[in-house]
C-alpha atoms as a PDB file:
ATOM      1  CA  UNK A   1     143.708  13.101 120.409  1.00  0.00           C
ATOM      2  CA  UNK A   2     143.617  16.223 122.149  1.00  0.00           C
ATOM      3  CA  UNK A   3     147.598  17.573 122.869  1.00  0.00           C
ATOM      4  CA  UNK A   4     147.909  20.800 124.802  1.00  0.00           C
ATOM      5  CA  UNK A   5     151.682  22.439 125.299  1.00  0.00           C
ATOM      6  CA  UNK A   6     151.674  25.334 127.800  1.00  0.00           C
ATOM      7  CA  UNK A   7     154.242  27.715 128.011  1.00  0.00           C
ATOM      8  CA  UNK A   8     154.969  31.309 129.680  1.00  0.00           C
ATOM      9  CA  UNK A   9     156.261  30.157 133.467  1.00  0.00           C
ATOM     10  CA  UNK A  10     158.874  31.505 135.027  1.00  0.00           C
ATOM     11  CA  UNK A  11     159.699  33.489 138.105  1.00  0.00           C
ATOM     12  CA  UNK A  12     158.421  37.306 139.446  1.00  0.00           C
ATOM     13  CA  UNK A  13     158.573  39.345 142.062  1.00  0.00           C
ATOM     14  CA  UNK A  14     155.198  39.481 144.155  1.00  0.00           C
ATOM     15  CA  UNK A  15     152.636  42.673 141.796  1.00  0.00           C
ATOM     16  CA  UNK A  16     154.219  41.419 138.574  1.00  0.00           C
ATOM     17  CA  UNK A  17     152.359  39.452 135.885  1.00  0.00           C
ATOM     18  CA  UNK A  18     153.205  36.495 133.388  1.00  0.00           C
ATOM     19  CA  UNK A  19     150.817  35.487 130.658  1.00  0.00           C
ATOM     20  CA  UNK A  20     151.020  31.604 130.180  1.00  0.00           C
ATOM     21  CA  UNK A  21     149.925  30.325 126.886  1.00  0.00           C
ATOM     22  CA  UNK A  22     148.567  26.627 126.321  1.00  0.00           C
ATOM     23  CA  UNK A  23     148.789  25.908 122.462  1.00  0.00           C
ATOM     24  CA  UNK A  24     146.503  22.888 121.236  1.00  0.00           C
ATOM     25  CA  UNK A  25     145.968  21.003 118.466  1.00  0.00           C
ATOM     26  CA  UNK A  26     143.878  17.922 117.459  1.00  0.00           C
ATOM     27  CA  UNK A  27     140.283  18.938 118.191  1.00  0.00           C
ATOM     28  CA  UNK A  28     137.706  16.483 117.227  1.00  0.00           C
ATOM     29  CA  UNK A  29     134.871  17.932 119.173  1.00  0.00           C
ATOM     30  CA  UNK A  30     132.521  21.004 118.182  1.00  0.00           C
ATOM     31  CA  UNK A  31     133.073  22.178 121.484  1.00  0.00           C
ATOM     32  CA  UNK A  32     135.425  22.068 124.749  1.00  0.00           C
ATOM     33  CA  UNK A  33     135.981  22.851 128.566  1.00  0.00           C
ATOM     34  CA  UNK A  34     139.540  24.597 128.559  1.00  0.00           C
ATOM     35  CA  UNK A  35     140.645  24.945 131.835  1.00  0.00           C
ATOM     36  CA  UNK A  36     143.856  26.518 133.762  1.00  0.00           C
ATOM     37  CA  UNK A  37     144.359  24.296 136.947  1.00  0.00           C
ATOM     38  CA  UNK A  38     147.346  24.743 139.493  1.00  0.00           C
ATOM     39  CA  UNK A  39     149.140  22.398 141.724  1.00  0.00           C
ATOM     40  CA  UNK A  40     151.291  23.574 144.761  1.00  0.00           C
ATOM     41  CA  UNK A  41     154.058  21.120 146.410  1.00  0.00           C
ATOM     42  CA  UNK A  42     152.167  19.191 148.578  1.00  0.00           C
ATOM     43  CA  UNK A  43     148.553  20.455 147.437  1.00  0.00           C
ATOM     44  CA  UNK A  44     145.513  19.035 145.209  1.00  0.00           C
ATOM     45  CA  UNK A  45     145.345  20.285 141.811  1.00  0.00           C
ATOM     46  CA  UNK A  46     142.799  23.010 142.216  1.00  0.00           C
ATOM     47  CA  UNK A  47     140.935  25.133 138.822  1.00  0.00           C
ATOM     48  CA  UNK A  48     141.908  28.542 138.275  1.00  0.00           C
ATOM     49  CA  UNK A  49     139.771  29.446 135.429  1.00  0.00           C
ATOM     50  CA  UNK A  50     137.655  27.980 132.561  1.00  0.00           C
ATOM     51  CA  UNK A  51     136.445  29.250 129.093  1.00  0.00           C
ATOM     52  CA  UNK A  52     133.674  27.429 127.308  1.00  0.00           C
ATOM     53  CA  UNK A  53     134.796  27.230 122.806  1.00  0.00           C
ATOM     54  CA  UNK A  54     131.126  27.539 122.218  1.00  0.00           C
ATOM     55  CA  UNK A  55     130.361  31.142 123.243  1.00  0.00           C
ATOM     56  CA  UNK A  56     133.067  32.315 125.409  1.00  0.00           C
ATOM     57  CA  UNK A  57     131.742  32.032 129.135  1.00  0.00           C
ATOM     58  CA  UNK A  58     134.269  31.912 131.440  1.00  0.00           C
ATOM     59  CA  UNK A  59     134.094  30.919 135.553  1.00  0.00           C
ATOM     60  CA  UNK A  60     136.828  32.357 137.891  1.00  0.00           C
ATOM     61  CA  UNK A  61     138.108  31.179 141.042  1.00  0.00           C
ATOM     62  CA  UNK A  62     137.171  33.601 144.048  1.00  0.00           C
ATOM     63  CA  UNK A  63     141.390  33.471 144.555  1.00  0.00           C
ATOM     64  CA  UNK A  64     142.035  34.640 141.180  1.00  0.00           C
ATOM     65  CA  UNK A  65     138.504  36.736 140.479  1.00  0.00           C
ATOM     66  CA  UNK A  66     139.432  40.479 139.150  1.00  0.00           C
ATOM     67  CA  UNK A  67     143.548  39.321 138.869  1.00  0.00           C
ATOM     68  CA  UNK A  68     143.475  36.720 136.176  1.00  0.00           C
ATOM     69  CA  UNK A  69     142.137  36.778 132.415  1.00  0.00           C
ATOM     70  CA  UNK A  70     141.575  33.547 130.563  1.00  0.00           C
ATOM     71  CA  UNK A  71     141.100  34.341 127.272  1.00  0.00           C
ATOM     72  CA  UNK A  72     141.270  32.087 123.528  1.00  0.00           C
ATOM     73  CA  UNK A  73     142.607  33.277 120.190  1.00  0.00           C
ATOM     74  CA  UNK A  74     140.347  30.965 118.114  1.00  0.00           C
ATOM     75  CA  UNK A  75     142.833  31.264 114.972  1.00  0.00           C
ATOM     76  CA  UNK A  76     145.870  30.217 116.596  1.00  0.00           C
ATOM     77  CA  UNK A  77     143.942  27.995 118.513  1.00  0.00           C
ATOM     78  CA  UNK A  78     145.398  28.718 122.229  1.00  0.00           C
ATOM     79  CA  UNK A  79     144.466  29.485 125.661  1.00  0.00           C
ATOM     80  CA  UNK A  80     145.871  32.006 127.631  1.00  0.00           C
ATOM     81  CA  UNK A  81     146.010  33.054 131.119  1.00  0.00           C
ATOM     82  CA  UNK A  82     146.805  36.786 131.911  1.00  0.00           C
ATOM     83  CA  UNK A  83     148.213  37.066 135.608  1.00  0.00           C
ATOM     84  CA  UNK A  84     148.502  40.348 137.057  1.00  0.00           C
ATOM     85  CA  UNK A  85     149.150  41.292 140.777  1.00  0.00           C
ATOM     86  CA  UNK A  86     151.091  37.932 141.460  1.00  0.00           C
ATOM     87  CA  UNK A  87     151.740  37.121 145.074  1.00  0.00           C
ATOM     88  CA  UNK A  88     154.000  33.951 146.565  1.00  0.00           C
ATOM     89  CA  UNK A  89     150.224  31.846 147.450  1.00  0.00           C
ATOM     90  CA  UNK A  90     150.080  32.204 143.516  1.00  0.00           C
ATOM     91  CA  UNK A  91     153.477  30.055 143.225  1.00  0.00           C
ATOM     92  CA  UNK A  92     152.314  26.395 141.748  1.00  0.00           C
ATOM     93  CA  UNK A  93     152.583  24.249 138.658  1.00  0.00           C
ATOM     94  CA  UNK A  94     150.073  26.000 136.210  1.00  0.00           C
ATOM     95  CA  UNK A  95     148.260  22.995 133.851  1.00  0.00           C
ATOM     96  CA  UNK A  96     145.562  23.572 131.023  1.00  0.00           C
ATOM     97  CA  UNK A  97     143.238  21.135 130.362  1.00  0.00           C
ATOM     98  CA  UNK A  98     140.228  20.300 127.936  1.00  0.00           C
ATOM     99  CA  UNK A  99     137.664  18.632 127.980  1.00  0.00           C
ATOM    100  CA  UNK A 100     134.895  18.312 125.125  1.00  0.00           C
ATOM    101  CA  UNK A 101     131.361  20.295 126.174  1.00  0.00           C
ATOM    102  CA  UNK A 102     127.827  20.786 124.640  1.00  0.00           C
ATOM    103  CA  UNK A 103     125.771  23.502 124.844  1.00  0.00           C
ATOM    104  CA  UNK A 104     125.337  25.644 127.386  1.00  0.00           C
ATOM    105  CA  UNK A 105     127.903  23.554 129.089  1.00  0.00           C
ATOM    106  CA  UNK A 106     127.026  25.257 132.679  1.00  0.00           C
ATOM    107  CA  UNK A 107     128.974  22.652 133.961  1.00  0.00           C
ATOM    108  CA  UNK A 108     131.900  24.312 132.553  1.00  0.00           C
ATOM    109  CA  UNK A 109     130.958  27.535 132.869  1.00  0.00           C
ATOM    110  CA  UNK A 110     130.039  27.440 136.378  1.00  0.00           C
ATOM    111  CA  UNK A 111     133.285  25.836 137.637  1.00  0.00           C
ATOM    112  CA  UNK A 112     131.768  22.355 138.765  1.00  0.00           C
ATOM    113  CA  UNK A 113     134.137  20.158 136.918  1.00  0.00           C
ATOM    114  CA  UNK A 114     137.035  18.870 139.023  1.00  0.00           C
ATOM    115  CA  UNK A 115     139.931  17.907 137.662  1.00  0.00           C
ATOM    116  CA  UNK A 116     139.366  14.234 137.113  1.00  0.00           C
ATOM    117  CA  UNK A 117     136.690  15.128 134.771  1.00  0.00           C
ATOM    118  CA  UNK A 118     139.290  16.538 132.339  1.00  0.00           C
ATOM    119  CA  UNK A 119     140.208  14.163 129.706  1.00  0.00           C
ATOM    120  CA  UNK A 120     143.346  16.230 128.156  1.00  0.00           C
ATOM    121  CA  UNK A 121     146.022  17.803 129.830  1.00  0.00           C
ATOM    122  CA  UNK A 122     149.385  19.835 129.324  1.00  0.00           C
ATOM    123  CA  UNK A 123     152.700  19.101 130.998  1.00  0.00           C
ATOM    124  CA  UNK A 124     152.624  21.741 133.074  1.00  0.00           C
ATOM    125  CA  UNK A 125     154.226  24.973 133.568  1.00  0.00           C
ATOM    126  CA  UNK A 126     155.641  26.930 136.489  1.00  0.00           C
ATOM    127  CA  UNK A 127     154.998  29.928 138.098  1.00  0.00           C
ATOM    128  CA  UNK A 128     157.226  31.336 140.946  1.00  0.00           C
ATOM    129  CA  UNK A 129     156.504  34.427 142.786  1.00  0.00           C
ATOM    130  CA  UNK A 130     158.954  35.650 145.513  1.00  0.00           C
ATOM    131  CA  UNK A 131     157.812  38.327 148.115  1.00  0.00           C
END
């Protein structure tokens, strides 16, 4: 069983950044999905970002496309999500997520998985930007 913690939230003035973190453990797969999703009162859950364990591809959002980074540090076995240029629409519950993938996993890559496809999830963390 897949557990993912995130952590890194908080509150920032609109053009700051945060880097959330989403440290996992369990893997039983050769290969997984890992997704950032976000959830704004009121909203659907909506993806941000994924990064595909077998060779690093990574889909962005058009919202988030040339402001966010998702990156993995395979040792430590975490996600991260580099924010940069924050504005208020960014404010939202930030969630990772995984999901085990094969090869080429274009699914993934190519940011057609919703997020009822995910199998594992965090508990959330938020983000709060204030113009």
């Amino acid at each position: 069983q897949v557990q993912l913690v995130e952590s890194g939230g908080g509150s920032v003035q609109a053009g700051g950044s945060l880097r959330l973190s989403c440290a996992a453990s369990g893997y039983t797969y050769s290969g997984y999905c890992l997704a950032w999703f976000r959830q704004a009162p009121g909203k659907g859950r909506e993806m941000v970002a994924t990064i595909y364990t077998g060779d690093g591809s990574t889909y962005y959002d058009n919202f988030v496309k040339g402001r966010f980074t998702i990156s993995r540090d395979n040792a430590k076995n975490t996600l991260y999500l580099q924010m940069n240029n924050l504005n208020p629409v960014d404010t939202a519950m930030y969630y990772c997520a995984a999901h085990p993938a094969q090869p080429p996993a274009q699914l993934c890559t190519r940011g057609y998985w919703g997020a009822s496809v995910f199998r594992f999830w965090g508990q959330g963390t938020q983000v709060t930007v204030s113009s």
